[in-house]
PDB file of N, CA and C in Angstrom:
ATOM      1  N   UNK A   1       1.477   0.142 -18.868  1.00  0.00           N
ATOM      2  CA  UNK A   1       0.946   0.370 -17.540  1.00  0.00           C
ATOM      3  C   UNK A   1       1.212  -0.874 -16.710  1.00  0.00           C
ATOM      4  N   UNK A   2       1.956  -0.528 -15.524  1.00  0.00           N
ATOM      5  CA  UNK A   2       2.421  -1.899 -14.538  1.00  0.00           C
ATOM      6  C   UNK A   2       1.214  -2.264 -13.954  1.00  0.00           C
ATOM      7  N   UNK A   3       0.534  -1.006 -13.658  1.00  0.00           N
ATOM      8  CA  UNK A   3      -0.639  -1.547 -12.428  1.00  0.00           C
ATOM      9  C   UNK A   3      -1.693  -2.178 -13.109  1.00  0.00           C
ATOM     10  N   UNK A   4      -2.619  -2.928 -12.957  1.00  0.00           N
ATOM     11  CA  UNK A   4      -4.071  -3.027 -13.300  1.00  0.00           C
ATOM     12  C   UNK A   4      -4.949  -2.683 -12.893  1.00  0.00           C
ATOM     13  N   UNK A   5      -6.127  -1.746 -12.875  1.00  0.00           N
ATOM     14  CA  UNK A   5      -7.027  -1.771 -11.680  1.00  0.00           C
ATOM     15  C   UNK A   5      -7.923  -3.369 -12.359  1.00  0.00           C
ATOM     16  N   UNK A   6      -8.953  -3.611 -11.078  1.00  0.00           N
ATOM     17  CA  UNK A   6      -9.857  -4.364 -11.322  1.00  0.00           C
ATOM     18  C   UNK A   6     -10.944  -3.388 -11.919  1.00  0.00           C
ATOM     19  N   UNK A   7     -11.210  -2.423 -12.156  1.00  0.00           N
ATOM     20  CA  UNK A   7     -12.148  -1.809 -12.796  1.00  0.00           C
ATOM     21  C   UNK A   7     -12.204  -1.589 -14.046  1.00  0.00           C
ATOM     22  N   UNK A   8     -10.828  -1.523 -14.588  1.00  0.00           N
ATOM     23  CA  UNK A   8     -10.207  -1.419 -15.778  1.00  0.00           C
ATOM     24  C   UNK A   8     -10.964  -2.151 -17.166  1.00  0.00           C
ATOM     25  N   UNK A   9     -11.682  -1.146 -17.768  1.00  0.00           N
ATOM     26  CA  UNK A   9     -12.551  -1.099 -19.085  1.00  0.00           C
ATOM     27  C   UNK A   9     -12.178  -0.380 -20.491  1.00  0.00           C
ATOM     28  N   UNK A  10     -12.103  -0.591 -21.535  1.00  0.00           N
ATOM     29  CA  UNK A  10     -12.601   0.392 -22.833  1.00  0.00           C
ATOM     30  C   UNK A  10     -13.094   1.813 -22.255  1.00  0.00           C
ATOM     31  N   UNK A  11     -14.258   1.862 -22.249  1.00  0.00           N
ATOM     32  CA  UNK A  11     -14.698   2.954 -21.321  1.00  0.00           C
ATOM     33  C   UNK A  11     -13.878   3.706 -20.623  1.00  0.00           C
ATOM     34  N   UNK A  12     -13.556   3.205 -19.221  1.00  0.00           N
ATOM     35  CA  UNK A  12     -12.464   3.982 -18.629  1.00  0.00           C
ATOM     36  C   UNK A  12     -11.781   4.284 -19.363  1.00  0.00           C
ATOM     37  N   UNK A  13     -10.362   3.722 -19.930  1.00  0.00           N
ATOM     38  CA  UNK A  13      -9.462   3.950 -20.563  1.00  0.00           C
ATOM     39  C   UNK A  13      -9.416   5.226 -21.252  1.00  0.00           C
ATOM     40  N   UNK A  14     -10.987   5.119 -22.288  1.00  0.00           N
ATOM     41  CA  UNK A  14     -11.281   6.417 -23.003  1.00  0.00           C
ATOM     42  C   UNK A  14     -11.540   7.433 -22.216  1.00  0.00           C
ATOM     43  N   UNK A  15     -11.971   7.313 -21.123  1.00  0.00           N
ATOM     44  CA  UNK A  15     -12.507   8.531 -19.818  1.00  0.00           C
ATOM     45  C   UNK A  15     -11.036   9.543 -19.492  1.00  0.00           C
ATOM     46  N   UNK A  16      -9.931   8.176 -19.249  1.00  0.00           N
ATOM     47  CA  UNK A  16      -8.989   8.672 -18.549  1.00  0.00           C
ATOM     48  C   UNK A  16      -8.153   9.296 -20.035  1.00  0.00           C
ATOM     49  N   UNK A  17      -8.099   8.903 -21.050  1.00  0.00           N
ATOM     50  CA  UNK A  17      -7.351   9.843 -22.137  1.00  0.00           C
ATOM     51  C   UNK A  17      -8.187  11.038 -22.514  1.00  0.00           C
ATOM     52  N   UNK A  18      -9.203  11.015 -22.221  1.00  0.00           N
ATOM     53  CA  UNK A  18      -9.534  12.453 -22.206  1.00  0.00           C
ATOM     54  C   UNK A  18      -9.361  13.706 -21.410  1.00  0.00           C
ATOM     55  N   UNK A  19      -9.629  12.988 -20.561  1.00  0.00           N
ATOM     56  CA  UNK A  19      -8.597  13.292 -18.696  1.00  0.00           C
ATOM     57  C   UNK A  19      -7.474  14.020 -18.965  1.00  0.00           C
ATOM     58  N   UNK A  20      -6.360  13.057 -19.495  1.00  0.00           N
ATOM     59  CA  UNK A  20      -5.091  13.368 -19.996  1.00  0.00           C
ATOM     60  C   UNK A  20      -4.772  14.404 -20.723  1.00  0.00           C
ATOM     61  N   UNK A  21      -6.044  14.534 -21.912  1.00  0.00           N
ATOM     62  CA  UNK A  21      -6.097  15.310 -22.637  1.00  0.00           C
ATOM     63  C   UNK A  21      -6.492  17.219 -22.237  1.00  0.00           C
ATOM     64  N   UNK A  22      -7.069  16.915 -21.284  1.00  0.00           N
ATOM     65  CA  UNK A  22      -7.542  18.437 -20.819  1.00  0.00           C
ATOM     66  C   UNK A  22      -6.083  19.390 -20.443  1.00  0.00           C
ATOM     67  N   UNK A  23      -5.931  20.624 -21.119  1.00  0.00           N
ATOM     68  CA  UNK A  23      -4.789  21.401 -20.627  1.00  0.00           C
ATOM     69  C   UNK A  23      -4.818  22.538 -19.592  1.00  0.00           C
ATOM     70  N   UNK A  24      -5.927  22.946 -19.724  1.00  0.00           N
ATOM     71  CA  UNK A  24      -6.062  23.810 -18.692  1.00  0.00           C
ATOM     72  C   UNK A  24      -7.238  23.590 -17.970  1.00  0.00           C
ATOM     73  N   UNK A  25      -7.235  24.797 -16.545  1.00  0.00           N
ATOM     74  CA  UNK A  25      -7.765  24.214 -15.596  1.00  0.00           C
ATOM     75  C   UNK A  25      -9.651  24.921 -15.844  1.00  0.00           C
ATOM     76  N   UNK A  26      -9.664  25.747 -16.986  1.00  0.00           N
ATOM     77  CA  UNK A  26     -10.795  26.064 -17.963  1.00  0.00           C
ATOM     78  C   UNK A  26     -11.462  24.322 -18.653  1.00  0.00           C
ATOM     79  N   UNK A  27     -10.660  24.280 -19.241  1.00  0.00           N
ATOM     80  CA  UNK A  27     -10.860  23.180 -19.958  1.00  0.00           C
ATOM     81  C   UNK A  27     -11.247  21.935 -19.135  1.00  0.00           C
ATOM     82  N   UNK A  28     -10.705  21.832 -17.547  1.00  0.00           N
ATOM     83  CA  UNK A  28     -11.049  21.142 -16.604  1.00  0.00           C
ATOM     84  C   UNK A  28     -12.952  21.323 -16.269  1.00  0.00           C
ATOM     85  N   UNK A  29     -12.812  22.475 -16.008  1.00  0.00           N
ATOM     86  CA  UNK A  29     -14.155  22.976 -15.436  1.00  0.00           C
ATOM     87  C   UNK A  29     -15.097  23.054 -16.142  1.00  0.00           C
ATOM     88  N   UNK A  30     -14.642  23.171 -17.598  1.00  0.00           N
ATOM     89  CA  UNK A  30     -15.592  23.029 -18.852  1.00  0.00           C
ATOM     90  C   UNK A  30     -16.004  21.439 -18.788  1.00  0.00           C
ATOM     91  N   UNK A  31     -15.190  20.593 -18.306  1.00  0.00           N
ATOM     92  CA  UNK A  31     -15.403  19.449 -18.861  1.00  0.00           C
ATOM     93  C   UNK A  31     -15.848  18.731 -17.951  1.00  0.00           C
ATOM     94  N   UNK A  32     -15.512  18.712 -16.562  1.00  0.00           N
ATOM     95  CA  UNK A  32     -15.979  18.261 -15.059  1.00  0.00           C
ATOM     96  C   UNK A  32     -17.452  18.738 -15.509  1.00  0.00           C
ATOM     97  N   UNK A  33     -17.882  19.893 -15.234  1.00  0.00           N
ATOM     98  CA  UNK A  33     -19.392  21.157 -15.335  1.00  0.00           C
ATOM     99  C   UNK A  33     -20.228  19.986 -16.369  1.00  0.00           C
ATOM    100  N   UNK A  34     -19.838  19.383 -17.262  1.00  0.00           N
ATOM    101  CA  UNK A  34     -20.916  18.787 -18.439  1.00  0.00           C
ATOM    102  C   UNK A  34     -21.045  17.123 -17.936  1.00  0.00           C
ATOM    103  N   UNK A  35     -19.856  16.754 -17.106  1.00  0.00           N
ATOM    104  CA  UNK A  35     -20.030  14.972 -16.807  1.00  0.00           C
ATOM    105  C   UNK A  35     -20.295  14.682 -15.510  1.00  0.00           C
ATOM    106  N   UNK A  36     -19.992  16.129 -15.008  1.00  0.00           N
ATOM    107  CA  UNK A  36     -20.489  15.580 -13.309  1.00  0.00           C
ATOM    108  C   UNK A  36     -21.608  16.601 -12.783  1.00  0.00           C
ATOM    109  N   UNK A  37     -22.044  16.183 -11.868  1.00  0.00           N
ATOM    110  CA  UNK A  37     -22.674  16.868 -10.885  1.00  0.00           C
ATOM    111  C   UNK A  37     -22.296  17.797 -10.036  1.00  0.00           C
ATOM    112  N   UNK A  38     -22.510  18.998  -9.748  1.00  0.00           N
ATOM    113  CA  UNK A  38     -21.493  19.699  -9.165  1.00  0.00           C
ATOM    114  C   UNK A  38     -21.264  18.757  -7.772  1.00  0.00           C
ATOM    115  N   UNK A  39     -22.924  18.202  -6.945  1.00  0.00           N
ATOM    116  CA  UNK A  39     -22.239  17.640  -5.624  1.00  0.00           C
ATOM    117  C   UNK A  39     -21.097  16.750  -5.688  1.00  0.00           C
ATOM    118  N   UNK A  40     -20.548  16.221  -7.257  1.00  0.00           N
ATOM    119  CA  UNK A  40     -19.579  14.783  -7.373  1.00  0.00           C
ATOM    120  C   UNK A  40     -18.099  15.500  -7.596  1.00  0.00           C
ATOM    121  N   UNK A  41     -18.674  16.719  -8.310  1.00  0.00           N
ATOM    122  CA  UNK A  41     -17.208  17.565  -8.344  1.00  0.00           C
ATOM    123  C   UNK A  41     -17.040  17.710  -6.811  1.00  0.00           C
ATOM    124  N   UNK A  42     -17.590  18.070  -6.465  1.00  0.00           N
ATOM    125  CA  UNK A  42     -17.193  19.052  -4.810  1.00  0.00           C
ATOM    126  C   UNK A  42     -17.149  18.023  -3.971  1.00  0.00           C
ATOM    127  N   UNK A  43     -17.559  16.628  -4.123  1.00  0.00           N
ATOM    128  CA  UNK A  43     -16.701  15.213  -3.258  1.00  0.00           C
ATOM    129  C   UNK A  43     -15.742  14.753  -3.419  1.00  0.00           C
ATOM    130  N   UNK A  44     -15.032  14.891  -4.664  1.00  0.00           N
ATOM    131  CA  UNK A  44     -13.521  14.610  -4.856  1.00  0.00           C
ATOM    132  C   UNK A  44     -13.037  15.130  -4.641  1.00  0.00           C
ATOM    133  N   UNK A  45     -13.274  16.663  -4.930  1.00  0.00           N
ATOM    134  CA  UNK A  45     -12.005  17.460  -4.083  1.00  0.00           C
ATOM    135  C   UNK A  45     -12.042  17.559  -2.891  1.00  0.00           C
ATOM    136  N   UNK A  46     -13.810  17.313  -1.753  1.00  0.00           N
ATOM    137  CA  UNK A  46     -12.958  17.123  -0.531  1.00  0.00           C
ATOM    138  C   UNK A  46     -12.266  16.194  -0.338  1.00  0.00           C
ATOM    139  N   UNK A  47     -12.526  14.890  -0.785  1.00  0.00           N
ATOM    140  CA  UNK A  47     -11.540  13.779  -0.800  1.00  0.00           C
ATOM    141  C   UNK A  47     -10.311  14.190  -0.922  1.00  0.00           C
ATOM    142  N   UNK A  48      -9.594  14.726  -1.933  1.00  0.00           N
ATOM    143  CA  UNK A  48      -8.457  15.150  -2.058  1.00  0.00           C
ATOM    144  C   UNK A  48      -7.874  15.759  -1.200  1.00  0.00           C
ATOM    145  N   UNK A  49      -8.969  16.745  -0.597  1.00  0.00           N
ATOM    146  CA  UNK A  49      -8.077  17.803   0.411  1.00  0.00           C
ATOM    147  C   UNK A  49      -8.509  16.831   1.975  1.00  0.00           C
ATOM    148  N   UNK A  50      -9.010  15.854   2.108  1.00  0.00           N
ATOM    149  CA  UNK A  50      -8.933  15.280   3.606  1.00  0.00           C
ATOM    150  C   UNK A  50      -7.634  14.446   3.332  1.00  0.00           C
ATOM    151  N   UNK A  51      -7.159  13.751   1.512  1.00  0.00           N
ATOM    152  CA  UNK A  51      -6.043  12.865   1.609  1.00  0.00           C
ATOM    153  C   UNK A  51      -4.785  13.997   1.764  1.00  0.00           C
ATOM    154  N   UNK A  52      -4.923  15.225   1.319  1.00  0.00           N
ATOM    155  CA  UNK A  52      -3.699  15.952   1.700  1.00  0.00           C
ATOM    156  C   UNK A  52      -3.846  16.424   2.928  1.00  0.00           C
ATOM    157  N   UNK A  53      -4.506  16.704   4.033  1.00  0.00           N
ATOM    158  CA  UNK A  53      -4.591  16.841   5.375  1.00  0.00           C
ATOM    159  C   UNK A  53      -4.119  15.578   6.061  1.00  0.00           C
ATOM    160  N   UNK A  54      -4.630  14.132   5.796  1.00  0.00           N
ATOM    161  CA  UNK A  54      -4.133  12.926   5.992  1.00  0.00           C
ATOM    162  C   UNK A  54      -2.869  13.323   5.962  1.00  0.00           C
ATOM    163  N   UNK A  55      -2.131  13.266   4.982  1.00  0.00           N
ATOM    164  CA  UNK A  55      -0.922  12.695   4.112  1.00  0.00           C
ATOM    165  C   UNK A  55       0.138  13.706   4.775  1.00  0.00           C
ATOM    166  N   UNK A  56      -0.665  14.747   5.386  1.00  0.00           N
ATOM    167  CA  UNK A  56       0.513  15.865   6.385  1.00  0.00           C
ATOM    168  C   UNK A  56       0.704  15.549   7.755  1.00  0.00           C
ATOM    169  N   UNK A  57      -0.315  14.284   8.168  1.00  0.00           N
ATOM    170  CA  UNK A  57      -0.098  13.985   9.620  1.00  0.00           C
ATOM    171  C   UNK A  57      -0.789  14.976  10.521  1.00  0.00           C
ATOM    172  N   UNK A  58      -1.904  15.266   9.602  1.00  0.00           N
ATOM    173  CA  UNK A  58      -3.381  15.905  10.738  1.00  0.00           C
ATOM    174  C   UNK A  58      -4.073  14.738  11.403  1.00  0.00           C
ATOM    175  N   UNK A  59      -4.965  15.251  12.595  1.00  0.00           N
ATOM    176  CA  UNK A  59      -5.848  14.085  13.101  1.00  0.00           C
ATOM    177  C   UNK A  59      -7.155  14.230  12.395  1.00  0.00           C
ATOM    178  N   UNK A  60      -7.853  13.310  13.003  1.00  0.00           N
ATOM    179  CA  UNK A  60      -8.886  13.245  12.190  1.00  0.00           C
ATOM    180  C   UNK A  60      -9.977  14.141  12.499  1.00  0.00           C
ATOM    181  N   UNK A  61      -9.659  14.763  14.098  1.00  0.00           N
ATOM    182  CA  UNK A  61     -10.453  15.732  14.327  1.00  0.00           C
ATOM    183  C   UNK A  61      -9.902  17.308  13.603  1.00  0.00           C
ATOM    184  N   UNK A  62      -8.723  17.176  13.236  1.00  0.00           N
ATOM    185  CA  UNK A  62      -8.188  18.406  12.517  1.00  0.00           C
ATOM    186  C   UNK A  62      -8.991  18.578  10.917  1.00  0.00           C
ATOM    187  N   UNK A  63      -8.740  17.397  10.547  1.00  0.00           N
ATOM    188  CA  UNK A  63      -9.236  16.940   9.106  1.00  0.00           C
ATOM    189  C   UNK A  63     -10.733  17.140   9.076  1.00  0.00           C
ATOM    190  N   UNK A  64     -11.575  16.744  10.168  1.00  0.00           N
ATOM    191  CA  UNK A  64     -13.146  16.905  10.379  1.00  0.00           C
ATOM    192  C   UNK A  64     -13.223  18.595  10.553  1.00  0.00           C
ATOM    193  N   UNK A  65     -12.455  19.039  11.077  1.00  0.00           N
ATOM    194  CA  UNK A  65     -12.626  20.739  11.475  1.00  0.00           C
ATOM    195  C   UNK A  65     -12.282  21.486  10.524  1.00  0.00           C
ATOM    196  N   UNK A  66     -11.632  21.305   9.719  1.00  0.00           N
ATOM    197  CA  UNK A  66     -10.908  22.020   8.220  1.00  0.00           C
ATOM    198  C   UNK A  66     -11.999  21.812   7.134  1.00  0.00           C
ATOM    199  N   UNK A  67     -12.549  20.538   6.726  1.00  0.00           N
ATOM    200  CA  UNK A  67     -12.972  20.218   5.754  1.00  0.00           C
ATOM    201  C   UNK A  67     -14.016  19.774   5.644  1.00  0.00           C
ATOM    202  N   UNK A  68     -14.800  19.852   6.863  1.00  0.00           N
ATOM    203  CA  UNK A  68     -16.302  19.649   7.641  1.00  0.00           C
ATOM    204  C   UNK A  68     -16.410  18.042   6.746  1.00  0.00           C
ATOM    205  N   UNK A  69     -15.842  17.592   6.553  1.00  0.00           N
ATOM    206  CA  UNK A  69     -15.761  16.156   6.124  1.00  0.00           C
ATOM    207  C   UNK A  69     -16.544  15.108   6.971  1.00  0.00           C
ATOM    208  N   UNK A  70     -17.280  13.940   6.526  1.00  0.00           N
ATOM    209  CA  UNK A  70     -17.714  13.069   7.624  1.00  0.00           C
ATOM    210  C   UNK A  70     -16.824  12.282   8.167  1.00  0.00           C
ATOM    211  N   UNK A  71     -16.961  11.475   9.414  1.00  0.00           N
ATOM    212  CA  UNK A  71     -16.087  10.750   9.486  1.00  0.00           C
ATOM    213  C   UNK A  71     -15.496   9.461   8.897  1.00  0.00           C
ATOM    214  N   UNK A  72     -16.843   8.930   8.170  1.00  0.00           N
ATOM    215  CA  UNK A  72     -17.081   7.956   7.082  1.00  0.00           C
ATOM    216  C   UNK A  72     -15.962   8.336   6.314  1.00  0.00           C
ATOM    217  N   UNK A  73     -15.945  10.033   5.891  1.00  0.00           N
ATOM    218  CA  UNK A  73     -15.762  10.325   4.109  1.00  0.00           C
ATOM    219  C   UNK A  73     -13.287  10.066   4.933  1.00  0.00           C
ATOM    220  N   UNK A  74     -13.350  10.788   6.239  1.00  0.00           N
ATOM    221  CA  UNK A  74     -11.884  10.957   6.384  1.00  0.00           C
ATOM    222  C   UNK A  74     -11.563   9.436   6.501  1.00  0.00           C
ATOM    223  N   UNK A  75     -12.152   8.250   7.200  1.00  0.00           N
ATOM    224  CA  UNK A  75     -11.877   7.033   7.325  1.00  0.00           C
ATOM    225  C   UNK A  75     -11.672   6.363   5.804  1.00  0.00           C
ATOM    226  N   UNK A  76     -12.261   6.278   5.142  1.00  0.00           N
ATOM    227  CA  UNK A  76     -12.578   5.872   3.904  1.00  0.00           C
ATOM    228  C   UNK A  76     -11.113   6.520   3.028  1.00  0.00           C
ATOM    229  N   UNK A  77     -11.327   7.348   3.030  1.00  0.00           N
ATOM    230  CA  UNK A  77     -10.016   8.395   2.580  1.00  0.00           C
ATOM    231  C   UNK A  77      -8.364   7.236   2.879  1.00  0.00           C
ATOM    232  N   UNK A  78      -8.655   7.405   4.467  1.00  0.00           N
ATOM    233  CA  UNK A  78      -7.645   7.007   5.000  1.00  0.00           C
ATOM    234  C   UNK A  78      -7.109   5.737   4.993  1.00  0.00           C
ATOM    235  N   UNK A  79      -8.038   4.883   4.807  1.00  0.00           N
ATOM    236  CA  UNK A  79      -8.109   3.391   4.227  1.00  0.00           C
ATOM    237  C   UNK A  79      -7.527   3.269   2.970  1.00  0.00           C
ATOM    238  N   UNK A  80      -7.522   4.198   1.748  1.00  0.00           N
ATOM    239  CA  UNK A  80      -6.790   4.332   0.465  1.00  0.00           C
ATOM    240  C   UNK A  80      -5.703   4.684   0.312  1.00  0.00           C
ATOM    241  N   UNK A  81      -5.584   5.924   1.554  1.00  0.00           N
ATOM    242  CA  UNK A  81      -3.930   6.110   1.809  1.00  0.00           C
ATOM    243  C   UNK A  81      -3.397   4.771   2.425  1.00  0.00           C
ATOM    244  N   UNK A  82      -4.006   4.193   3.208  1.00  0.00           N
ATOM    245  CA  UNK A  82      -3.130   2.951   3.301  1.00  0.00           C
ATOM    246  C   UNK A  82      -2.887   1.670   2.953  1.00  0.00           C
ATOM    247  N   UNK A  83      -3.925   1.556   2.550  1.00  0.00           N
ATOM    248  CA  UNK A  83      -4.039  -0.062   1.940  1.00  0.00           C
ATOM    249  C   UNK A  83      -4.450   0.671   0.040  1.00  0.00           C
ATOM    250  N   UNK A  84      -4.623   1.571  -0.289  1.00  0.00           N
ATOM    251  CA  UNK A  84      -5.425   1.517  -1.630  1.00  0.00           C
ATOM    252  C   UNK A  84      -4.312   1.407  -2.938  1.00  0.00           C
ATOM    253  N   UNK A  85      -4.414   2.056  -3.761  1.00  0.00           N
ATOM    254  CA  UNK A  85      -4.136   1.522  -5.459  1.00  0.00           C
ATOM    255  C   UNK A  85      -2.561   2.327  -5.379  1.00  0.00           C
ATOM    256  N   UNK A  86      -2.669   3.481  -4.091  1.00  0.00           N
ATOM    257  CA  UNK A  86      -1.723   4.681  -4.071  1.00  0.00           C
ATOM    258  C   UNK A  86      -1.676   5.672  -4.970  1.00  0.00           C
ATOM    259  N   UNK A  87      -3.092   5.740  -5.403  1.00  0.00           N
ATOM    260  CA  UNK A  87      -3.522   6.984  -6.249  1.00  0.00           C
ATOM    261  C   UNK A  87      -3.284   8.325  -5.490  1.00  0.00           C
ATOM    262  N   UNK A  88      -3.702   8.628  -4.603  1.00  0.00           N
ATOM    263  CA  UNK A  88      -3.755   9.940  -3.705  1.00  0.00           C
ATOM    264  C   UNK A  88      -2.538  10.033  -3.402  1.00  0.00           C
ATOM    265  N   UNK A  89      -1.252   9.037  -2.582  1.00  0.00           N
ATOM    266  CA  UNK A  89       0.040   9.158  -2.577  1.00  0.00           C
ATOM    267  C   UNK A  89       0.864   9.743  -4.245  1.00  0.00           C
ATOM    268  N   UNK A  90       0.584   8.767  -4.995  1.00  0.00           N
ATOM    269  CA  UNK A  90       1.040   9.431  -6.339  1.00  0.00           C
ATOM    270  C   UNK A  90       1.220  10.454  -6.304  1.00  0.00           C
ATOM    271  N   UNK A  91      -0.643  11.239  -6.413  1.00  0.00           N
ATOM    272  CA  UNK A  91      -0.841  12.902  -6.960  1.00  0.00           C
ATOM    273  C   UNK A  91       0.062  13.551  -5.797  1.00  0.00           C
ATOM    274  N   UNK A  92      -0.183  13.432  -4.613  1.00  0.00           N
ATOM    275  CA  UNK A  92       0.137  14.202  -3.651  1.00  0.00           C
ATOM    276  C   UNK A  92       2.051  14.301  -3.475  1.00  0.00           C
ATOM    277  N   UNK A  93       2.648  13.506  -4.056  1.00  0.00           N
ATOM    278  CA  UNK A  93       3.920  13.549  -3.895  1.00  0.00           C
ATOM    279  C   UNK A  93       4.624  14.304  -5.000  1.00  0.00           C
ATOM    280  N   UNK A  94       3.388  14.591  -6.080  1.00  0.00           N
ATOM    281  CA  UNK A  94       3.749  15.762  -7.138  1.00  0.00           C
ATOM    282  C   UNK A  94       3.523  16.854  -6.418  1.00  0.00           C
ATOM    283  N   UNK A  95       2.785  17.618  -6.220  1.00  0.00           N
ATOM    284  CA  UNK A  95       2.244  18.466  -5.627  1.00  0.00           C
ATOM    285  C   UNK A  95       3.841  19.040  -5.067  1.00  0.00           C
TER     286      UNK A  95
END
């Protein structure tokens, strides 16, 4: 791994190979459903979907109207698309 995060633990590590490990999107929901909260599930994916509204060159009032998002949550977002780790660029350029 080139990158480092500064967060970067044992812990994590094991979080994220389990991560890795999930094959389907059952196995996702089985496994999200037991470690998160549904409100923590349903904040990442708006996150996700304000960084793919971002990442298409919506405004922020488009992004606030689509995804009833705060403006905190699209700023914050948008701060990672540009300055962050380029996690959301990554996923989103698979996609």
């Amino acid at each position: 791994m080139s990158y480092e995060s500064r967060f970067k633990s044992l812990e994590i590590d094991e979080l994220f190979k389990v991560i890795l490990a999930l094959e389907t999107e059952e196995d996702c929901y089985r496994f999200f459903e037991d470690v998160c909260t549904i409100n923590e599930i349903q904040s990442i994916a708006q996150r996700l979907h304000v960084a793919k509204l971002l990442y298409e060159h919506k405004t922020y009032n488009e992004v606030e109207e689509i995804t009833k998002a705060s403006t905190a949550t699209i700023s914050r977002v948008n701060k990672c698309l540009m300055y962050g780790a380029d996690g959301y660029r990554r996923i989103l350029e698979k996609r």
